[in-house]
Protein backbone atom coordinates (compact mmCIF):
# COMPACT_ATOMS: atom_id res chain seq x y z
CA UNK A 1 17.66 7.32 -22.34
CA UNK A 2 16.14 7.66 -18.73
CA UNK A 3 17.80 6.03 -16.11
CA UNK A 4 15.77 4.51 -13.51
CA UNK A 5 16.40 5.84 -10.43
CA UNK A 6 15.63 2.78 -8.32
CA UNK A 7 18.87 1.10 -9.94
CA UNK A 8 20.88 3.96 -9.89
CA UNK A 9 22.12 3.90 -6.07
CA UNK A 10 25.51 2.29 -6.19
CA UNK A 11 25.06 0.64 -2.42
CA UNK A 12 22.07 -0.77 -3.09
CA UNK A 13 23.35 -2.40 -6.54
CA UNK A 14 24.82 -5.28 -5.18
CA UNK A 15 22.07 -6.23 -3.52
CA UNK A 16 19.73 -6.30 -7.10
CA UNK A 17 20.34 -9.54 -8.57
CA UNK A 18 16.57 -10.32 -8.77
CA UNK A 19 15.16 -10.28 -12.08
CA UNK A 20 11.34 -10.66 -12.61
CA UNK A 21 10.99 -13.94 -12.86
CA UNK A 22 13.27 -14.96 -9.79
CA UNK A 23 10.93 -12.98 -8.32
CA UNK A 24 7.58 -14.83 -9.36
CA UNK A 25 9.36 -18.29 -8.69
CA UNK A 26 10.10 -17.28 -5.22
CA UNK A 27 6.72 -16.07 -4.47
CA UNK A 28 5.36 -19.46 -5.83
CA UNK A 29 7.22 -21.42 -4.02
CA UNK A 30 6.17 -19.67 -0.94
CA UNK A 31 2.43 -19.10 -1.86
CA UNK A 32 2.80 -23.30 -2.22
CA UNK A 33 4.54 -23.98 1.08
CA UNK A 34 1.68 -21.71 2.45
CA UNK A 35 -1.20 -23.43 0.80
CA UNK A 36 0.60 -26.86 1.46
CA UNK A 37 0.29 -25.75 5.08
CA UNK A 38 -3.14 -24.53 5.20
CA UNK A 39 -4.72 -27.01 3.07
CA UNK A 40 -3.44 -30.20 4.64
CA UNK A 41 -0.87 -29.79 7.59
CA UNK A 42 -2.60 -27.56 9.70
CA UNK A 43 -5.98 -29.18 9.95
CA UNK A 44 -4.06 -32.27 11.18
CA UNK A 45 -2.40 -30.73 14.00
CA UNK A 46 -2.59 -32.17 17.50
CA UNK A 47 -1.09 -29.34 19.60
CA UNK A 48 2.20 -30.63 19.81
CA UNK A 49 5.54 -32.80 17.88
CA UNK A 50 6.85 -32.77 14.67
CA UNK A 51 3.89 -31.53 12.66
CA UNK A 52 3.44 -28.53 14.88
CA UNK A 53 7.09 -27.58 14.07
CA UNK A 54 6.98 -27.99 10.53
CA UNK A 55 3.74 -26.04 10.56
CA UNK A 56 5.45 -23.11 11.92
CA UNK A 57 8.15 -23.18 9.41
CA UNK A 58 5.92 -23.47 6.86
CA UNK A 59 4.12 -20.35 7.95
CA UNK A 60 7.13 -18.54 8.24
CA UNK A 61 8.28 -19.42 5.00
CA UNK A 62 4.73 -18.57 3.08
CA UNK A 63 5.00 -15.09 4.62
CA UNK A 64 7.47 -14.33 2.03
CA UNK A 65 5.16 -14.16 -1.48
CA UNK A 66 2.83 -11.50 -0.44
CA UNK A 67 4.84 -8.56 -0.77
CA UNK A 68 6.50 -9.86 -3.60
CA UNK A 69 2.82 -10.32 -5.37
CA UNK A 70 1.53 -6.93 -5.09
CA UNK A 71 5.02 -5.44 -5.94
CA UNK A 72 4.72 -7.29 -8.91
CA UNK A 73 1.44 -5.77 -9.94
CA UNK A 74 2.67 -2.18 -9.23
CA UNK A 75 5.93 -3.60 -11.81
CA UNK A 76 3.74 -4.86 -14.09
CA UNK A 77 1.58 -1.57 -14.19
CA UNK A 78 4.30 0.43 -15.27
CA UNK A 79 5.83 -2.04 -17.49
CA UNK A 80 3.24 -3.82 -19.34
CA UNK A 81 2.25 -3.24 -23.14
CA UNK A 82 -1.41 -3.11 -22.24
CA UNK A 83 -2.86 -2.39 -18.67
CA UNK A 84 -6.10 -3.52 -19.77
CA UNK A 85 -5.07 -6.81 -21.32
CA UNK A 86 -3.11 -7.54 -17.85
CA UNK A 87 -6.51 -6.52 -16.24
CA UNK A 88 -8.55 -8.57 -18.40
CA UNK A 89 -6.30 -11.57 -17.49
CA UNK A 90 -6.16 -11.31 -14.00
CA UNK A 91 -10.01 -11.11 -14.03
CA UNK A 92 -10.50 -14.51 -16.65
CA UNK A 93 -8.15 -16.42 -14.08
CA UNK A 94 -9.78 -15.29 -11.03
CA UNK A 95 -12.58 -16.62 -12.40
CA UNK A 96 -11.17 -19.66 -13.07
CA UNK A 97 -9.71 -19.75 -10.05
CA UNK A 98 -12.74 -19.34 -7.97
CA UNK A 99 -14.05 -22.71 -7.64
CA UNK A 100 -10.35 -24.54 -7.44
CA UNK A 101 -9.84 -21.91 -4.36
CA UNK A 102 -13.36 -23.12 -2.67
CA UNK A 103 -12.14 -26.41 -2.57
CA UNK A 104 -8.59 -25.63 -1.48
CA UNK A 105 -9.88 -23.31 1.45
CA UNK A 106 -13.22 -24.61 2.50
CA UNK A 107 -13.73 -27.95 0.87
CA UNK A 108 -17.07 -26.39 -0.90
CA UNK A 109 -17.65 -25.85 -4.47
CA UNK A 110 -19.04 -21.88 -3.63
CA UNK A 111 -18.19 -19.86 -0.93
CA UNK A 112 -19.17 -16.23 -1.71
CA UNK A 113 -17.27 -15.32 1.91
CA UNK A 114 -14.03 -15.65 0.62
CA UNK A 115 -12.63 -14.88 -3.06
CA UNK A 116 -9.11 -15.83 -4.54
CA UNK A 117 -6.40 -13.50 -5.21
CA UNK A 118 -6.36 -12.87 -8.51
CA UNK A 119 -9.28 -10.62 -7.40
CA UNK A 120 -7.38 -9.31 -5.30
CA UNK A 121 -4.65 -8.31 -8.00
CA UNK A 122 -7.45 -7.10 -10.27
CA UNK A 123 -8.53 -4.91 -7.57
CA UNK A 124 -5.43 -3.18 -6.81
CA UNK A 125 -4.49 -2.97 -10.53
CA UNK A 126 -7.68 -0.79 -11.16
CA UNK A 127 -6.72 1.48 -7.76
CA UNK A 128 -3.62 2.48 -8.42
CA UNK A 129 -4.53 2.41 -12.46
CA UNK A 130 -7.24 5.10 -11.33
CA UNK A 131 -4.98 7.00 -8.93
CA UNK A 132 -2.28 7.26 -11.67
CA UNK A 133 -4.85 8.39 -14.47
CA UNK A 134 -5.73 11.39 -11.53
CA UNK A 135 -2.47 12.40 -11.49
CA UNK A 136 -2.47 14.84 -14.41
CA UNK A 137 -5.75 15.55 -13.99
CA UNK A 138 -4.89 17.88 -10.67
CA UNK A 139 -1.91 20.47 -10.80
CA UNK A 140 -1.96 21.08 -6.89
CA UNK A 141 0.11 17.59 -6.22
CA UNK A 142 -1.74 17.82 -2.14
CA UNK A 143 -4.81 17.42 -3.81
CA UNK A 144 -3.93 14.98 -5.40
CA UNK A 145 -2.40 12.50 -3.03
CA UNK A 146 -5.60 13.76 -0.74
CA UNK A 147 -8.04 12.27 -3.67
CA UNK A 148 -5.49 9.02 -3.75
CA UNK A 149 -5.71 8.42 -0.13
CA UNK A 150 -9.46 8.49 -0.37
CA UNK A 151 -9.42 6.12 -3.39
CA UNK A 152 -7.65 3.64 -1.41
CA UNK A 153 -10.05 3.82 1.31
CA UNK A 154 -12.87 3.18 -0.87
CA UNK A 155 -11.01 0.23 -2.48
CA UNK A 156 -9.95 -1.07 0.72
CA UNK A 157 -13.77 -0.98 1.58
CA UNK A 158 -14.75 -2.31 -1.30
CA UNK A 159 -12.09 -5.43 -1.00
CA UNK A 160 -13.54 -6.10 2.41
CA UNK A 161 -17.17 -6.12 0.86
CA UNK A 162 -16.07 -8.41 -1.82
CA UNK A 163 -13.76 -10.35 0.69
CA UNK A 164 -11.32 -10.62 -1.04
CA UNK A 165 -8.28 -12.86 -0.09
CA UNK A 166 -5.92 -9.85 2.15
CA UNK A 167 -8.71 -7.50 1.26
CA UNK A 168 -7.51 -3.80 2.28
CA UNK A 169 -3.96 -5.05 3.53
CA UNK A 170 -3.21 -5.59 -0.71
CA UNK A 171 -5.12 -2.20 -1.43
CA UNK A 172 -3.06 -0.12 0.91
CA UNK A 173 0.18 -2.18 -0.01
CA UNK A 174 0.02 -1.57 -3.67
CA UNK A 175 -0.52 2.09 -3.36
CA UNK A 176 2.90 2.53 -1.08
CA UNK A 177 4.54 0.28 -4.11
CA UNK A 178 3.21 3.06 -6.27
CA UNK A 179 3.81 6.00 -4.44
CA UNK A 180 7.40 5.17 -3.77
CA UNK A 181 8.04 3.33 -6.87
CA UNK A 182 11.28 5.44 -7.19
CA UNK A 183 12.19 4.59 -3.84
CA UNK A 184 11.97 0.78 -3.26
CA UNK A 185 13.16 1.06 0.19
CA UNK A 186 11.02 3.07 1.66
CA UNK A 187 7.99 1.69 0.00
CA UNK A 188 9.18 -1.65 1.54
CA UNK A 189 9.67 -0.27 4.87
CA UNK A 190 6.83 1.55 4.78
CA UNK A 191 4.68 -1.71 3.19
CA UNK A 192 6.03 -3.87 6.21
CA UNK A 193 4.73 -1.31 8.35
CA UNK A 194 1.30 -1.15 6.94
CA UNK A 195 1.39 -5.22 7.80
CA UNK A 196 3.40 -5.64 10.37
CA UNK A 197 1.04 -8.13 12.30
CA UNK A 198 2.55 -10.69 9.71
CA UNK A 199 5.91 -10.43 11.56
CA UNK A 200 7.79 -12.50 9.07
CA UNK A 201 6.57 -10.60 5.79
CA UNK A 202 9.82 -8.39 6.31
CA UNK A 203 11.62 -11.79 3.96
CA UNK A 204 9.42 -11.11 1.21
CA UNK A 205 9.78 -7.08 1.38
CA UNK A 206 13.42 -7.96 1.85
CA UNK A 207 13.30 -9.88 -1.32
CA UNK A 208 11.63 -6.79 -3.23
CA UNK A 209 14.29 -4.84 -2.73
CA UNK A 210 16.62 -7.07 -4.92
CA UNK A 211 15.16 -6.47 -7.59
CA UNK A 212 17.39 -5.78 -10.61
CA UNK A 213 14.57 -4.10 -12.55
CA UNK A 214 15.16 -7.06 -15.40
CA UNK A 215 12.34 -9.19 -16.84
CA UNK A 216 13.93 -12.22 -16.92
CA UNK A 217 12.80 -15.36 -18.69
CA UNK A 218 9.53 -16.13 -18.27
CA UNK A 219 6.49 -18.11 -19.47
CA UNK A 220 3.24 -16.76 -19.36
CA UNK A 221 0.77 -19.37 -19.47
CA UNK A 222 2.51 -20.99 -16.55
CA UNK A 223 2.62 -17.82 -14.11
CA UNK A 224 -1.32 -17.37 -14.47
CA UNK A 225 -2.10 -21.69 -14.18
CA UNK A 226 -0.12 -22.25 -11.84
CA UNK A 227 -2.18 -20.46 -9.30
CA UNK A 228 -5.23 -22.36 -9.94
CA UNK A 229 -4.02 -25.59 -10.80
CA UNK A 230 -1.83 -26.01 -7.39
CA UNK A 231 -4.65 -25.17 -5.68
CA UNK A 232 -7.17 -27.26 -7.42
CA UNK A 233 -4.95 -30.38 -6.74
CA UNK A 234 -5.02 -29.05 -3.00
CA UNK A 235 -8.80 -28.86 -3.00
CA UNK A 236 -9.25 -32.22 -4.77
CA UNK A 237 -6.42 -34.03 -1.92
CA UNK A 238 -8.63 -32.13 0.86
CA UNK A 239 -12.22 -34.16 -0.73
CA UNK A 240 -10.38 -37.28 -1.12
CA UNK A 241 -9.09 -37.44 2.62
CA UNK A 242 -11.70 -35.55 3.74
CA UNK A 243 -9.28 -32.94 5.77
């Protein structure tokens, strides 16, 4: 049996007791914090008191799910039974998504200018899906990671054309997960680096690294709905009280 070598480093053991789903709940709970903040604190903010404060906190605290997102895609890549079935399913959910995340952003029922993460996902699950399928396909491994590198600047450009939701940040972030997949350290280091405008995403790399490389329990259905449906109820508060 292989060992994998991200779990094998005896110092950095004790600080893996993630599993999979830990991992998911956290990011949810920051991802809602985040949208919570967006959607109907920050667009009721008069400069200063109480709100103000709790806005920044807020902020802070949604800065963790964003690593821990695209990590997960790069986990689920090499884990999953079927990489297109995951793809297929992040694409039927961003769909479904779309319209929930025009009313949670915007208050609109379309707005082409700006598309929901699960797009996003999709996106970066078909880069590094296409990088990885390369891999064999060159024997020189320079060429290789030359090729990669210009893959992720197409995808980057293409997330940007698309506008997607973090558009080339996720592209770029999701390769490092993938490059240093064996090294979850430096692919976190070097992921914060690659966003380090969002000062406080260091919590959610942080939180990356304890992973315990365990599944966890987990139920499907609810990891893809709740995306839309928390920010569907967003978008239909935001009409109501016309924030």
């Amino acid at each position: 049996m292989q060992i994998d070598r991200r779990f094998a480093n005896e110092k950095l053991k004790k600080f893996q007791f993630f599993n999979g789903a830990w991992l998911k709940y956290i990011a949810f709970v920051s991802m809602l914090i985040d949208h919570v903040n967006n959607a109907i604190i920050t667009p009721l903010l008069d400069g200063h008191g109480f709100l103000l404060h709790l806005s920044n906190i807020f902020s802070i605290l949604g800065r963790i799910a964003f690593p821990i997102f695209i990590f997960l895609i790069v986990e689920g890549f090499f884990k999953t039974k079927s990489r297109k079935k995951y793809l297929i399913n992040l694409l039927i959910f961003g769909l479904i998504s779309e319209v929930p995340f025009d009313m949670f952003t915007s208050r609109t029922f379309f707005n082409p200018n700006w598309n929901n993460m699960m797009f996003t996902l999709a996106l970066c699950l078909i880069n590094i899906w296409l990088i990885d399928f390369l891999k064999d396909k060159f024997k020189n491994k320079f060429s290789w990671y030359f090729i990669s590198i210009i893959i992720v600047i197409i995808f980057g450009l293409l997330a940007m054309f698309l506008s997607l939701d973090y558009d080339y940040h996720a592209i770029v972030l999701s390769y490092l997960f993938y490059i240093f997949y064996d090294r979850p350290l430096l692919g976190a280091g070097l992921g914060y680096l690659s966003i380090i405008k969002e000062v406080y995403s260091f919590l959610g790399f942080a939180v990356t690294i304890c992973y315990n490389g365990q599944r966890g329990r987990q139920n499907k259905l609810f990891n893809y709905l709740f995306y839309p449906v928390h920010i569907f109820i967003l978008g239909l508060i935001r009409f109501y009280f016309k924030i």
